[in-house]
Each structure stands twice: as structure tokens, then as C-alpha cells.
N, C-alpha and C. Protein backbone atom coordinates (compact mmCIF):
# COMPACT_ATOMS: atom_id res chain seq x y z
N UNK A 1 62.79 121.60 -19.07
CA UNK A 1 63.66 121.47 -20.22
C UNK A 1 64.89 120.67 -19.76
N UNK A 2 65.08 119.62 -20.68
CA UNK A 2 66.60 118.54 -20.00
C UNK A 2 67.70 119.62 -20.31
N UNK A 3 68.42 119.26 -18.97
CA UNK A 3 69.94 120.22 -19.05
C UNK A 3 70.56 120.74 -20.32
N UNK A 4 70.67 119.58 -21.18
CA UNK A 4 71.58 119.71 -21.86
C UNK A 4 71.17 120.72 -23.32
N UNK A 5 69.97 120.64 -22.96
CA UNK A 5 69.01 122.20 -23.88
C UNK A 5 69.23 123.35 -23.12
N UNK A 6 69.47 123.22 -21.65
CA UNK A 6 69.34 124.72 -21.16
C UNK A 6 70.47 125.10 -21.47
N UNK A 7 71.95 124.34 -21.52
CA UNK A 7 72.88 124.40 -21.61
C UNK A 7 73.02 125.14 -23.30
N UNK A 8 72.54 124.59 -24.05
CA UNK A 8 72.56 124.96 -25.89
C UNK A 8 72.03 126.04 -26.15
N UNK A 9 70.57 126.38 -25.07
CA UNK A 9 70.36 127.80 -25.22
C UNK A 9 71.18 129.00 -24.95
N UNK A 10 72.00 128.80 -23.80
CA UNK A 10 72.49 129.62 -23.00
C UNK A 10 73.69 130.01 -24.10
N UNK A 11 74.53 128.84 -24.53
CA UNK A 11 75.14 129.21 -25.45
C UNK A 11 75.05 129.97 -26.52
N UNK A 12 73.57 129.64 -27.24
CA UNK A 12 73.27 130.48 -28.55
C UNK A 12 72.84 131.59 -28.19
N UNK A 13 72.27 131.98 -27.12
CA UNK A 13 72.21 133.57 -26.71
C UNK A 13 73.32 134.36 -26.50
N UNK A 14 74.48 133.60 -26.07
CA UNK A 14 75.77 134.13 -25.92
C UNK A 14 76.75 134.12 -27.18
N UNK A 15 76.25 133.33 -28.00
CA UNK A 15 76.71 134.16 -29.51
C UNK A 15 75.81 134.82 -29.93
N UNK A 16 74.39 135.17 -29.88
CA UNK A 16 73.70 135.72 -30.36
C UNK A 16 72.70 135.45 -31.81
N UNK A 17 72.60 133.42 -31.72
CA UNK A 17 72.34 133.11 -32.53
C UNK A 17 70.57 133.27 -32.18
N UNK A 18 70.02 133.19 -30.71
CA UNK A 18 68.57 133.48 -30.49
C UNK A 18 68.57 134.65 -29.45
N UNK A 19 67.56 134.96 -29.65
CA UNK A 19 67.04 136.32 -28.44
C UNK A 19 65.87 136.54 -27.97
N UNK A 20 66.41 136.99 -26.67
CA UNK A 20 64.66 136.88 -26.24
C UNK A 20 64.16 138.68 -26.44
N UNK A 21 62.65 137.62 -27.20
CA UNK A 21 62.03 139.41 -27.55
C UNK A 21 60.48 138.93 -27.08
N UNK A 22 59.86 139.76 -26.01
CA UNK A 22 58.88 139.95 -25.83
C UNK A 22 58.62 138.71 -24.92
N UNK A 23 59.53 138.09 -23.96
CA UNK A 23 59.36 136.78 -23.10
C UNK A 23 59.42 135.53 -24.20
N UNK A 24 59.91 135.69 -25.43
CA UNK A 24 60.20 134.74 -26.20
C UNK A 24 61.49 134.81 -27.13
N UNK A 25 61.64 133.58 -27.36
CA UNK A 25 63.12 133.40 -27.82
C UNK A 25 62.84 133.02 -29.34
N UNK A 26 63.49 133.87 -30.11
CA UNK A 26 63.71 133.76 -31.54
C UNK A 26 64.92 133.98 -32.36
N UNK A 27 65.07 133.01 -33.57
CA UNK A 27 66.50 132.86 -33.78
C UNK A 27 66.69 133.91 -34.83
N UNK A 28 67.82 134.57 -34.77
CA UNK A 28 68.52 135.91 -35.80
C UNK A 28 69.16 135.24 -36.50
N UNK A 29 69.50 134.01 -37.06
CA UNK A 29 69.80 133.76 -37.96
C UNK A 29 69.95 132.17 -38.19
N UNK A 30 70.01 131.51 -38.93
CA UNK A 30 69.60 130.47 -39.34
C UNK A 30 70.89 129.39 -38.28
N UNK A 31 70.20 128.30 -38.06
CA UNK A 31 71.02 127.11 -37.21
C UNK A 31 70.79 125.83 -37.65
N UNK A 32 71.63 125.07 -37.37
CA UNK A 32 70.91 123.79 -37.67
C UNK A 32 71.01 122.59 -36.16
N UNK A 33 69.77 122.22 -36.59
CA UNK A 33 69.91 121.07 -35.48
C UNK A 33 69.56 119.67 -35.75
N UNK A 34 69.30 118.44 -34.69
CA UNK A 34 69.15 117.19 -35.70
C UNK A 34 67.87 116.80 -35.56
N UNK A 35 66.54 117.83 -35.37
CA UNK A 35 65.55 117.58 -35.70
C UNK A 35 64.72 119.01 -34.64
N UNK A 36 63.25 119.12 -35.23
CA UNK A 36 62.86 120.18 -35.50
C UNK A 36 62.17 119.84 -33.95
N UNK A 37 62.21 118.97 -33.27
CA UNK A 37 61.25 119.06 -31.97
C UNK A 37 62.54 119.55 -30.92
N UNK A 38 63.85 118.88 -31.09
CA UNK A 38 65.04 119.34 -30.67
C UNK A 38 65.23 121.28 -30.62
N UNK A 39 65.40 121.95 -31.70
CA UNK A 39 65.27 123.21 -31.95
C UNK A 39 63.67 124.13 -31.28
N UNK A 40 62.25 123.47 -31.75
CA UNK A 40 61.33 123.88 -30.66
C UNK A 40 61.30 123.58 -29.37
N UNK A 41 61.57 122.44 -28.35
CA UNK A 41 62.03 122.57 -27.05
C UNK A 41 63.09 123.34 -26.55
N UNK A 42 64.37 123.53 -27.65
CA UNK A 42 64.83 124.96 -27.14
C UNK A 42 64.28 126.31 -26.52
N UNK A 43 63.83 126.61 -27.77
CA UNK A 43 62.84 127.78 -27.99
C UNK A 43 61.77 127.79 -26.96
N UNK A 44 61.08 126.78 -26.60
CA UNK A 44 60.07 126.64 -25.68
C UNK A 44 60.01 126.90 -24.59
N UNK A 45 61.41 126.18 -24.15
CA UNK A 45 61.73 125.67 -22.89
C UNK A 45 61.35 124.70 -22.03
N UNK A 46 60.50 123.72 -23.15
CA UNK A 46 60.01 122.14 -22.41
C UNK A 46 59.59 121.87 -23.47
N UNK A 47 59.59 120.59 -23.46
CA UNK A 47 59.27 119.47 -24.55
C UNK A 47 58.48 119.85 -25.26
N UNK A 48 58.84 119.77 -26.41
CA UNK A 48 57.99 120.36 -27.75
C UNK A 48 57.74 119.28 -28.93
N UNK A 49 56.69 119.13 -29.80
CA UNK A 49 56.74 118.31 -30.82
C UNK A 49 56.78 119.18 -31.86
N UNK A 50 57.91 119.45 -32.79
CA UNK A 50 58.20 120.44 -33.83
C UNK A 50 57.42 120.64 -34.75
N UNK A 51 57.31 119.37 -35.50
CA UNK A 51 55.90 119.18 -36.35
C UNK A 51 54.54 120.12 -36.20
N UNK A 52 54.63 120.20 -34.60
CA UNK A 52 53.22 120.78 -34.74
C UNK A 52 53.24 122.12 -34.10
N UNK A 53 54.45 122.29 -33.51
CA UNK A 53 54.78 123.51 -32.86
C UNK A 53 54.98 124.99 -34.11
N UNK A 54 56.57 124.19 -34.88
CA UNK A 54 56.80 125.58 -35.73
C UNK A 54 55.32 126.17 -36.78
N UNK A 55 55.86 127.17 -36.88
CA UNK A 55 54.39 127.86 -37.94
C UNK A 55 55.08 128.83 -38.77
N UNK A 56 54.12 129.08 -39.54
CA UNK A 56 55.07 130.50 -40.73
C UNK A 56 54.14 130.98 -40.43
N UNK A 57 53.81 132.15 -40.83
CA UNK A 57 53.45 133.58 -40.60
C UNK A 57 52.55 133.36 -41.02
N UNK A 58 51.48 132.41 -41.88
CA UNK A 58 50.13 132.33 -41.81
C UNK A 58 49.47 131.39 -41.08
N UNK A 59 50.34 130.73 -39.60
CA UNK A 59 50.10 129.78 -38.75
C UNK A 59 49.61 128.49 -39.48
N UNK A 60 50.27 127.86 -40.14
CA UNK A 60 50.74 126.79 -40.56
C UNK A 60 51.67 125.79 -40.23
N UNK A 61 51.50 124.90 -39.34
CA UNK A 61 52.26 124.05 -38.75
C UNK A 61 53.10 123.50 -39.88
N UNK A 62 54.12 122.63 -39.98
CA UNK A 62 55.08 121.56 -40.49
C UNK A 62 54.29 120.69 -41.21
N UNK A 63 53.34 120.26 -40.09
CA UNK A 63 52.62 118.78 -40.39
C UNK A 63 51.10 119.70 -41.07
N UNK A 64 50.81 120.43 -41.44
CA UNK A 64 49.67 121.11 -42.40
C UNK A 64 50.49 121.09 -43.55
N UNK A 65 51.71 121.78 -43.65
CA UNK A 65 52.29 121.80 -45.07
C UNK A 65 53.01 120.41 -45.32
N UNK A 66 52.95 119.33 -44.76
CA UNK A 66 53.34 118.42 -45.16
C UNK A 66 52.87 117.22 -45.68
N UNK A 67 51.47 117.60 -45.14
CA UNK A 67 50.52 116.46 -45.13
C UNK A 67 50.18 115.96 -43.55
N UNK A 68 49.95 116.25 -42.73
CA UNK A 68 50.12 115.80 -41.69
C UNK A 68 50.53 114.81 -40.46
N UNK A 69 50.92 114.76 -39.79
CA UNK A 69 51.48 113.93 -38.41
C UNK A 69 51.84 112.30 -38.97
N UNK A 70 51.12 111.68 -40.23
CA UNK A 70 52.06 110.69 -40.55
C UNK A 70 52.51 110.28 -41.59
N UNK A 71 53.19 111.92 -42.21
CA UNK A 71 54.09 112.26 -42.89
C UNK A 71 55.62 111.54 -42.65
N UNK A 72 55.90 110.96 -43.79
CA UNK A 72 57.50 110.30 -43.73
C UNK A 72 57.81 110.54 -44.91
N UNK A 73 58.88 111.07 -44.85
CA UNK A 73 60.30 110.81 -46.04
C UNK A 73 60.61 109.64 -46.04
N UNK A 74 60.23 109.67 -47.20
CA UNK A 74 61.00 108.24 -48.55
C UNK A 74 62.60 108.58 -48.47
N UNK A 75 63.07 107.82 -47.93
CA UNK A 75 64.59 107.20 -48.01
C UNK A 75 65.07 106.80 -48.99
């Protein structure tokens, strides 16, 4: 994980914005960051592609509910 994530984690555990439960880190309350692979390599702790990483509770990636991997927002 590049420094400057270990560094952002360390912080949000020390406000208590993520926690580790069960050898994994999950956030208690909502954050924002400037993109979703940024926020899963947190969480991970090495390079993550968000898209395909996050899931909801019926394991549904980003890129399933979006249409998949070459999904773009119209500007």
C-alpha cells in the first residue's frame, strides 16, 4: 500500500472513521474520497480496483450495477 494511504488509514482509525473488525477494516460512517479504487486500497491495504472490489450485501460489484467495466459518465 503507497505511504500516503497508510498514512490516511492510520488517521481515520484515529478518529474512528474505519475499524478493524474481524482482520478487516470497515467504515462507521460515511467519507468521501476522490474515487472508489482510492477508498478500496485503503480498506485493502494494496491496490485495489473499486469498481470491482466494493459489493452490497447481495455481492454485487459497482461495475454489475452499473453496467460493467466500460461504464462512463456522460459529462
Amino acid at each position: 500500500m503507497p505511504a500516503e494511504s497508510r498514512s490516511i488509514r492510520r488517521d481515520l482509525l484515529a478518529r474512528g472513521i474505519i475499524r478493524e473488525v474481524a482482520g478487516r477494516y470497515v467504515f462507521t460512517r460515511d467519507c468521501r474520497f476522490r474515487s472508489v479504487s482510492s477508498a478500496a486500497c485503503l480498506v485493502a491495504g494494496r491496490t485495489a480496483g473499486g469498481r470491482a472490489e466494493w459489493k452490497d450485501s447481495q455481492g454485487r460489484s459497482i461495475n454489475d450495477l452499473l453496467g460493467g467495466p466500460k461504464f462512463r459518465r456522460k459529462v
